[in-house]
C-alpha atoms as a PDB file:
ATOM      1  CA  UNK A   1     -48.107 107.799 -29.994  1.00  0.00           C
ATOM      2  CA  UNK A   2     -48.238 111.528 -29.261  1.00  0.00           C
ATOM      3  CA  UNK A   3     -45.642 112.197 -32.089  1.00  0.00           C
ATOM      4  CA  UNK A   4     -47.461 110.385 -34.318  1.00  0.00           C
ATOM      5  CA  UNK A   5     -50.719 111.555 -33.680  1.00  0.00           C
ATOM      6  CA  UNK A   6     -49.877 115.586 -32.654  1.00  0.00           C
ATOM      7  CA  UNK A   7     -50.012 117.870 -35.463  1.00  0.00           C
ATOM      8  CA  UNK A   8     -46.945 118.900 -37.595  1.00  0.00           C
ATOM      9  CA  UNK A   9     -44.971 121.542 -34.809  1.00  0.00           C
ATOM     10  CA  UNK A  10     -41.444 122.769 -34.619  1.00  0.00           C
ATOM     11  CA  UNK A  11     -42.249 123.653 -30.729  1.00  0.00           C
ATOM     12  CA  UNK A  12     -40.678 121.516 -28.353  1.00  0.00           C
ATOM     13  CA  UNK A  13     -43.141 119.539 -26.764  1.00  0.00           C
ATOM     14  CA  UNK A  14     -42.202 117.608 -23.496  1.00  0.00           C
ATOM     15  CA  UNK A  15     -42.723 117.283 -20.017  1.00  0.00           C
ATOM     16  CA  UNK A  16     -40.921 116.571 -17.187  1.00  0.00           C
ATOM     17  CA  UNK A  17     -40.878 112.577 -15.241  1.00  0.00           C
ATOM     18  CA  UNK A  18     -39.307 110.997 -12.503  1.00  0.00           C
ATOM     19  CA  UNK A  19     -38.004 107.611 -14.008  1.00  0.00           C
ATOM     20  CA  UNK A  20     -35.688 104.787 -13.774  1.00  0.00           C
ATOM     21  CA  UNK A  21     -33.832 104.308 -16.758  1.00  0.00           C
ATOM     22  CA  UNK A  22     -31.529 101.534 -18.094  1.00  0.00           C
ATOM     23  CA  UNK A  23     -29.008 101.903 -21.134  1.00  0.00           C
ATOM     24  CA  UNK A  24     -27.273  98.374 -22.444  1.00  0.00           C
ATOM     25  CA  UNK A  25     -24.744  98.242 -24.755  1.00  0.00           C
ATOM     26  CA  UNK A  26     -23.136  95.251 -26.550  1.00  0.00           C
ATOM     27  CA  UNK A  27     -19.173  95.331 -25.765  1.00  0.00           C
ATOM     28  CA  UNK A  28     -16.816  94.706 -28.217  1.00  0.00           C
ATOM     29  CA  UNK A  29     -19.066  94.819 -31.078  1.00  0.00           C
ATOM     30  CA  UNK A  30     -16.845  97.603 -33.255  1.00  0.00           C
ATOM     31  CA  UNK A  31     -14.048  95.045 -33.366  1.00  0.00           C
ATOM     32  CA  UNK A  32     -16.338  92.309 -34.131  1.00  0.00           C
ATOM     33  CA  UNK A  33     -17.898  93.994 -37.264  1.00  0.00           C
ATOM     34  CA  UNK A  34     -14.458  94.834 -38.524  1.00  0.00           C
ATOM     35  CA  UNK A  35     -14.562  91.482 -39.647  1.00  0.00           C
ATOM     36  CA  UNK A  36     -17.735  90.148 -40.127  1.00  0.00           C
ATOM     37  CA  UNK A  37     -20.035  91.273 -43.009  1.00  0.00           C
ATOM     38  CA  UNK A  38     -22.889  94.315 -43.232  1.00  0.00           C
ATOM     39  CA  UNK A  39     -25.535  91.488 -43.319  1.00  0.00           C
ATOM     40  CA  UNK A  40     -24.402  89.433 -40.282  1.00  0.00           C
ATOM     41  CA  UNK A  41     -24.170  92.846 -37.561  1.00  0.00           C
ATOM     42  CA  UNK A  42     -27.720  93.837 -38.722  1.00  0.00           C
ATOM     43  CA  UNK A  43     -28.833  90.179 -38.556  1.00  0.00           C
ATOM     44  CA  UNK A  44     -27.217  90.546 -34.536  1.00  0.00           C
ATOM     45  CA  UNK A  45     -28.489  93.971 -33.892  1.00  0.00           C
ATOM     46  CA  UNK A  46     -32.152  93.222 -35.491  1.00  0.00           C
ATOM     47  CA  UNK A  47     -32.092  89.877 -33.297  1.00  0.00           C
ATOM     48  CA  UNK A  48     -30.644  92.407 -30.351  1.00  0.00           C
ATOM     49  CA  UNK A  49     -33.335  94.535 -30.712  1.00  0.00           C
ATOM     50  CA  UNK A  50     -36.201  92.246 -30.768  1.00  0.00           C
ATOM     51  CA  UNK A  51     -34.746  89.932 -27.433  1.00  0.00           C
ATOM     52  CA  UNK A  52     -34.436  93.591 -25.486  1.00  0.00           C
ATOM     53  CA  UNK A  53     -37.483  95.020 -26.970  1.00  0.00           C
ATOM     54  CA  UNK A  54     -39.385  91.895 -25.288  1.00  0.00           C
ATOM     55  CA  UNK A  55     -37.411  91.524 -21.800  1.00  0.00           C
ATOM     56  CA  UNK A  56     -38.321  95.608 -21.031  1.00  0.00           C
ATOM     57  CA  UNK A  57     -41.744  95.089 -22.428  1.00  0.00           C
ATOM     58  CA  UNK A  58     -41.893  92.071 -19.994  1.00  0.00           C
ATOM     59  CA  UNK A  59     -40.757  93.741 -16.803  1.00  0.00           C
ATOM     60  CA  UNK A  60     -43.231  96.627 -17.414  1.00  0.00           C
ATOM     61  CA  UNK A  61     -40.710  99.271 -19.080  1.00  0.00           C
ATOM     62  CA  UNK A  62     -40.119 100.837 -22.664  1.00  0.00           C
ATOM     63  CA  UNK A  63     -37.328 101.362 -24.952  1.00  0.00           C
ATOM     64  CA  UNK A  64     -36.874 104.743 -25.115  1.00  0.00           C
ATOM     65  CA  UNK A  65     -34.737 104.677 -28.276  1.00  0.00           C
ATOM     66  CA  UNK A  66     -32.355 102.008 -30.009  1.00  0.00           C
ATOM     67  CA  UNK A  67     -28.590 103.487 -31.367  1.00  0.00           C
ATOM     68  CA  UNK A  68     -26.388 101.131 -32.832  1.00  0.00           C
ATOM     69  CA  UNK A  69     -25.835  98.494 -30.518  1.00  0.00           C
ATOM     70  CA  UNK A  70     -26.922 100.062 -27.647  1.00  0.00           C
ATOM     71  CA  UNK A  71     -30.757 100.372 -25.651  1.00  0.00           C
ATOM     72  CA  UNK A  72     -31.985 103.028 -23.331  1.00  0.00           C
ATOM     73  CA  UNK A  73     -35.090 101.735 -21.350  1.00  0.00           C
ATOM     74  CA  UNK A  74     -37.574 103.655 -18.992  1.00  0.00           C
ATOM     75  CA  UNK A  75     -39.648 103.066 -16.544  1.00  0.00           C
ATOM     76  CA  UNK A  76     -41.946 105.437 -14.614  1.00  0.00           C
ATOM     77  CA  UNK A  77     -41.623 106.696 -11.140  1.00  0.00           C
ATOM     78  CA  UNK A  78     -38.286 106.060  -9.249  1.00  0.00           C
ATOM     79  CA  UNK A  79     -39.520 103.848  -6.916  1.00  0.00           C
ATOM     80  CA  UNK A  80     -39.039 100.266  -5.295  1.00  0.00           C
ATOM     81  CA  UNK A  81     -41.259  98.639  -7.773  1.00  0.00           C
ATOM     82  CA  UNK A  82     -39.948 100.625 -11.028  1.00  0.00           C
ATOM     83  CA  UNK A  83     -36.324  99.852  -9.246  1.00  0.00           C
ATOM     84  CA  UNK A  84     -37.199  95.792  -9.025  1.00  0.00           C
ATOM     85  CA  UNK A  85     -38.644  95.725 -12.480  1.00  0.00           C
ATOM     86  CA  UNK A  86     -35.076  97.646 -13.898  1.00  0.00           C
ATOM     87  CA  UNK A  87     -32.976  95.182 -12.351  1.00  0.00           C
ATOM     88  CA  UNK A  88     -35.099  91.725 -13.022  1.00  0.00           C
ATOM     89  CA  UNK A  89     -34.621  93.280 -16.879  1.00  0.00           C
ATOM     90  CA  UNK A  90     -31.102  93.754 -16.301  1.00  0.00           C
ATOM     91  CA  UNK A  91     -30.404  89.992 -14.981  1.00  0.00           C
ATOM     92  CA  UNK A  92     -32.859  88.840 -17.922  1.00  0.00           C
ATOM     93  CA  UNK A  93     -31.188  90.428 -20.343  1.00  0.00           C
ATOM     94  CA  UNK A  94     -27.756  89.833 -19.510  1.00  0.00           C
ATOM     95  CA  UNK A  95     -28.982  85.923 -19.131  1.00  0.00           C
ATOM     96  CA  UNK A  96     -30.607  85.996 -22.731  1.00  0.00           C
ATOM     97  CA  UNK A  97     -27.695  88.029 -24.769  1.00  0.00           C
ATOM     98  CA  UNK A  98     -24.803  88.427 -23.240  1.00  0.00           C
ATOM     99  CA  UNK A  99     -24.403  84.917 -21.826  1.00  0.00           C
ATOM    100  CA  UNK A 100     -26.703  83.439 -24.988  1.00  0.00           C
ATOM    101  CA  UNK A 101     -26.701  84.909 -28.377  1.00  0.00           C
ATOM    102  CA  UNK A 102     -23.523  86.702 -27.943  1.00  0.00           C
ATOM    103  CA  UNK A 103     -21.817  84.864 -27.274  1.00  0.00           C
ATOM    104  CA  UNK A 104     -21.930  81.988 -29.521  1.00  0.00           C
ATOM    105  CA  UNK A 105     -21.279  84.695 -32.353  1.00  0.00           C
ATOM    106  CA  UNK A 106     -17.626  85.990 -31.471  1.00  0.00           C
ATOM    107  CA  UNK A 107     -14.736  84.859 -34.153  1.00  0.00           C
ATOM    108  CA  UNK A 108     -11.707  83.060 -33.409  1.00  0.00           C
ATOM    109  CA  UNK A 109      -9.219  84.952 -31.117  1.00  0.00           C
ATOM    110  CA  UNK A 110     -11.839  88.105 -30.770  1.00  0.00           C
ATOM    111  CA  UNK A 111     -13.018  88.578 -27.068  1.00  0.00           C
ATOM    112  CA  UNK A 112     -16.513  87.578 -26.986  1.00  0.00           C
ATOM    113  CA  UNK A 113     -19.150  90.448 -26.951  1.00  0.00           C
ATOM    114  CA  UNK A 114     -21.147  90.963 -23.974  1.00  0.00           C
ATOM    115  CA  UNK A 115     -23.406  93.190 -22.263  1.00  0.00           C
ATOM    116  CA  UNK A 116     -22.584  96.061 -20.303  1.00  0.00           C
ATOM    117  CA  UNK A 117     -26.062  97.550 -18.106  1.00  0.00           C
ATOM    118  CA  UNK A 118     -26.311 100.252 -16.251  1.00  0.00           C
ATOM    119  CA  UNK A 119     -29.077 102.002 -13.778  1.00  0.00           C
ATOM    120  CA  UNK A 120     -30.502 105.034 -12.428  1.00  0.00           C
ATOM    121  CA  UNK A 121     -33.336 107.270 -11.700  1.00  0.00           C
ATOM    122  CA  UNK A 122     -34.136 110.878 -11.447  1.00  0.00           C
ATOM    123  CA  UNK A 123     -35.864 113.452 -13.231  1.00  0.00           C
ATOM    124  CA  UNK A 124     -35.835 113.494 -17.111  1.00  0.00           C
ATOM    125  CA  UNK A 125     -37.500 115.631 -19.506  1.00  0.00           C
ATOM    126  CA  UNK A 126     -39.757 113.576 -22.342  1.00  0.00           C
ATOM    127  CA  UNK A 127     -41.036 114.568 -25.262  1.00  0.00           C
ATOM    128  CA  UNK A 128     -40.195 115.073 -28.920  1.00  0.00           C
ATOM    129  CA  UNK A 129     -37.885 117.806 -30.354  1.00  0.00           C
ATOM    130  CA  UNK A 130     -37.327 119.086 -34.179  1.00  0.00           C
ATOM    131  CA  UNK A 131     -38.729 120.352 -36.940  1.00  0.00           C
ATOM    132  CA  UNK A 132     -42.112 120.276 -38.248  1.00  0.00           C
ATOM    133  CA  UNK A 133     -41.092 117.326 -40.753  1.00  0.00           C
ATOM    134  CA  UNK A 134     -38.710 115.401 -38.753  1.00  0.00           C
ATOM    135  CA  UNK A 135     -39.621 115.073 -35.195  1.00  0.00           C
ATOM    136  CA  UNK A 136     -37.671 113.321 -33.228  1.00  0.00           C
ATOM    137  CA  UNK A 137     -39.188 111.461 -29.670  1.00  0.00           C
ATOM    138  CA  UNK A 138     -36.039 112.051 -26.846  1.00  0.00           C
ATOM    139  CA  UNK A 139     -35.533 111.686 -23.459  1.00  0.00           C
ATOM    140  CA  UNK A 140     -32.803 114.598 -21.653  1.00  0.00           C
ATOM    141  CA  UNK A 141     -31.164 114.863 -18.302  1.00  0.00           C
ATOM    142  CA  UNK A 142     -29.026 114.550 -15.921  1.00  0.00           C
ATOM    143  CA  UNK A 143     -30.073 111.056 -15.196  1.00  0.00           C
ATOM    144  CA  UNK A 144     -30.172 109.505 -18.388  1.00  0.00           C
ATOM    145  CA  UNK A 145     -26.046 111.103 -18.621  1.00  0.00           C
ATOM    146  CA  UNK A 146     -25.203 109.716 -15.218  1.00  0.00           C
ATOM    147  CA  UNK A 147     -26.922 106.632 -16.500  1.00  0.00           C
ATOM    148  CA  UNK A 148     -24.509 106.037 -19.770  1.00  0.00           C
ATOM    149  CA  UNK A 149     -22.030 106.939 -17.884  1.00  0.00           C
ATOM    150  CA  UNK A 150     -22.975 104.049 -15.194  1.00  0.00           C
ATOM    151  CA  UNK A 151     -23.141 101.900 -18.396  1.00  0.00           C
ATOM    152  CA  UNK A 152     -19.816 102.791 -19.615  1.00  0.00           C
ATOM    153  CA  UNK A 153     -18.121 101.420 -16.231  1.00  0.00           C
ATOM    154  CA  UNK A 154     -19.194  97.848 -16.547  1.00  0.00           C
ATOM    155  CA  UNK A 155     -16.173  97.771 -19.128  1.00  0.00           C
ATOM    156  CA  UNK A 156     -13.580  98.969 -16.827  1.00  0.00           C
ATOM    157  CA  UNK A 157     -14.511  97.461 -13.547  1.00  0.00           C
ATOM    158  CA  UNK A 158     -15.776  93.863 -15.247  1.00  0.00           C
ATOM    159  CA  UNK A 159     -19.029  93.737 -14.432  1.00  0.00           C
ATOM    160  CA  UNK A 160     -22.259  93.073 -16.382  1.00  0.00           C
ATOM    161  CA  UNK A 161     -24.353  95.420 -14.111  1.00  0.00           C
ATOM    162  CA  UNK A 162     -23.692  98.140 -12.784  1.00  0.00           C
ATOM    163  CA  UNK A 163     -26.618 100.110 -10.538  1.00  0.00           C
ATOM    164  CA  UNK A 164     -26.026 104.021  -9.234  1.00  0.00           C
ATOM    165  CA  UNK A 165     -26.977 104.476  -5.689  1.00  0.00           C
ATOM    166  CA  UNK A 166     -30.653 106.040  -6.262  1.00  0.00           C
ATOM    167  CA  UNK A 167     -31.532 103.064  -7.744  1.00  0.00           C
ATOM    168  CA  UNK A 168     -29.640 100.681  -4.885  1.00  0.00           C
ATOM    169  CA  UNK A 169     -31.282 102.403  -2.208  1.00  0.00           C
ATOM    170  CA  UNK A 170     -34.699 100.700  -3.301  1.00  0.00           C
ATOM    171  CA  UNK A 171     -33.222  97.623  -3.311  1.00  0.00           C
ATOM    172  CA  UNK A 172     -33.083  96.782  -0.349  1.00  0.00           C
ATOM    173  CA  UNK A 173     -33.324  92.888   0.171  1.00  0.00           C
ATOM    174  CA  UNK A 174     -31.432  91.815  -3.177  1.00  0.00           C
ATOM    175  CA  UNK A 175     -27.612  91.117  -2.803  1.00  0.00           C
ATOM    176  CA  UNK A 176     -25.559  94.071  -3.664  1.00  0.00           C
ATOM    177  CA  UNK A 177     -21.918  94.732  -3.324  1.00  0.00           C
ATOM    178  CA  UNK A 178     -20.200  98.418  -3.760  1.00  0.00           C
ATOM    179  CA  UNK A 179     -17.608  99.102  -5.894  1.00  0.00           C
ATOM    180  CA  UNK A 180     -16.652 102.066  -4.807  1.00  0.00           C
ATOM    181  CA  UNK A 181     -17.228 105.788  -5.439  1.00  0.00           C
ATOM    182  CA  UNK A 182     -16.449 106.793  -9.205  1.00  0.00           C
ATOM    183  CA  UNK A 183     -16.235 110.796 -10.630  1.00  0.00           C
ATOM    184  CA  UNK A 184     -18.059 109.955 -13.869  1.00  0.00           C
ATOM    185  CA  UNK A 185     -16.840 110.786 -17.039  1.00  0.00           C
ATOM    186  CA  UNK A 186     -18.291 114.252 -18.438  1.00  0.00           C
ATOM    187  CA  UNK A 187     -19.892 114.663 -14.549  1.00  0.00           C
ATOM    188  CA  UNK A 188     -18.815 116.928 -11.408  1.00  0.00           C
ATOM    189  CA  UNK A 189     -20.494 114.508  -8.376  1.00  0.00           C
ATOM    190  CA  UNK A 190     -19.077 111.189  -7.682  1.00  0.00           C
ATOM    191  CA  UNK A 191     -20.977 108.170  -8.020  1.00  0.00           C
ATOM    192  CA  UNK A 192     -21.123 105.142  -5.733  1.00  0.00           C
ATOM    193  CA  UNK A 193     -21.959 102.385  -7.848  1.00  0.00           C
ATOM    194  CA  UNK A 194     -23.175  98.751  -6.989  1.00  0.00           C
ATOM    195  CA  UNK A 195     -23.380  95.748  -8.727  1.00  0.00           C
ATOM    196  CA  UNK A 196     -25.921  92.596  -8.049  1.00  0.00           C
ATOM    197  CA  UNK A 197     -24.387  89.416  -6.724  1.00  0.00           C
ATOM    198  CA  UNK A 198     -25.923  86.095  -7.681  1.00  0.00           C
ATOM    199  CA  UNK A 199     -24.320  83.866  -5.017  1.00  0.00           C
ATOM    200  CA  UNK A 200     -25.175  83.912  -1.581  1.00  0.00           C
ATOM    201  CA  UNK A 201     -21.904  85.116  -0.618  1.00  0.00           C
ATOM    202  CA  UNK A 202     -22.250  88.729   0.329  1.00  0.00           C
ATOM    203  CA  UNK A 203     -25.235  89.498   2.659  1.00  0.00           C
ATOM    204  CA  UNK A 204     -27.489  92.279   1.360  1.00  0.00           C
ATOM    205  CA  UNK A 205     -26.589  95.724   2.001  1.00  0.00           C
ATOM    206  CA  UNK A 206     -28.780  97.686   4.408  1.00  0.00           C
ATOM    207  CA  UNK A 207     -30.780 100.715   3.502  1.00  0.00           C
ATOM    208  CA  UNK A 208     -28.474 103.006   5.727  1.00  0.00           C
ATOM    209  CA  UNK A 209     -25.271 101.656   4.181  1.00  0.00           C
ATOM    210  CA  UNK A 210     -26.664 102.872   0.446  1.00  0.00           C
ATOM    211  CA  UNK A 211     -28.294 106.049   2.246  1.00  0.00           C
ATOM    212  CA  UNK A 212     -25.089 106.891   3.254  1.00  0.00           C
ATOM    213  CA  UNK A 213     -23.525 106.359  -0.197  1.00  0.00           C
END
């Protein structure tokens, strides 16, 4: 709304927020458009975009900005309820796409497609960059980095969801197991990163255990 309604500027014009963010991205999807035709990925990503669009929307966040095949999401304030909210749209998500519509769209001997989500919080700057006649709305930082980044380890250590530690630590009460500490790609701190259990079998993790982390 404030892009579309500010006057034509070249200034940048953002401001600095404390949010939790979420970026999902549908695996394997390159190798499933090699061979499937133009109109069937952007009959999947338009479908993709709608499903996400209405699960953030739902659990009181915003998509921040589509790109291909992937979504970045935001809530505001990094906080237990923004935290909650993140990962109820994470579980939804992964519930409605990457164990529903993707997967019933994979080819013969292609792994099916899934989603990878990640999560974090911290300080971001909002706002919208460019010139005068193309503006462009972003959202820049070291969290939303640390958050693809977060996103891009679901792949390697086979999980759908993947939560950084700022995040964890106000979720206190839902099932969590570490999965170990994890010098991000592109990033100079290490990352201890947890991922949500379903089943009852690991007891949740205390609030000095992802302090400490």
């Amino acid at each position: 709304k404030e892009v579309a309604f500010s006057l034509p500027s070249s200034q940048i014009d953002a401001e600095r927020r404390d949010v939790t963010l979420l970026s999902a991205d549908i695996r394997n999807f390159a190798a499933f458009g090699e061979s499937r035709p133009p109109e069937e990925i952007a009959a999947i990503l338009h479908l993709f975009s709608i499903r996400a669009n209405e699960i953030i929307d739902s659990f009181g966040g915003r998509i921040a900005e589509f790109r291909g095949d992937s979504v970045l999401a935001i809530w505001n304030g990094t906080n237990e309820e923004s935290a909650q909210n993140a990962l109820d749209a994470a579980v939804a998500l992964n519930l409605a796409l990457g164990d529903g519509l993707l997967a019933d769209h994979h080819p013969a001997g292609l792994e099916p497609m899934a989603l990878g989500i990640g999560l974090d919080q911290g300080p971001v700057l909002i706002g919208s960059i460019g010139s005068s006649d193309r503006r462009s709305f972003t959202v820049l930082g070291d969290a939303v980095s640390a958050t693809l980044r977060i996103r891009e380890m679901t792949t390697e250590l086979a999980q759908p969801i993947l939560i950084g530690s700022a995040v964890a630590r106000h979720l206190v009460g839902r099932k969590l197991q570490s999965q170990g500490s994890f010098l991000l790609s592109g990033l100079r701190v290490p990352r201890v990163l947890f991922a949500p259990v379903p089943s009852a079998e690991v007891v949740p993790i205390d609030k000095q255990t992802i302090n400490a982390a």
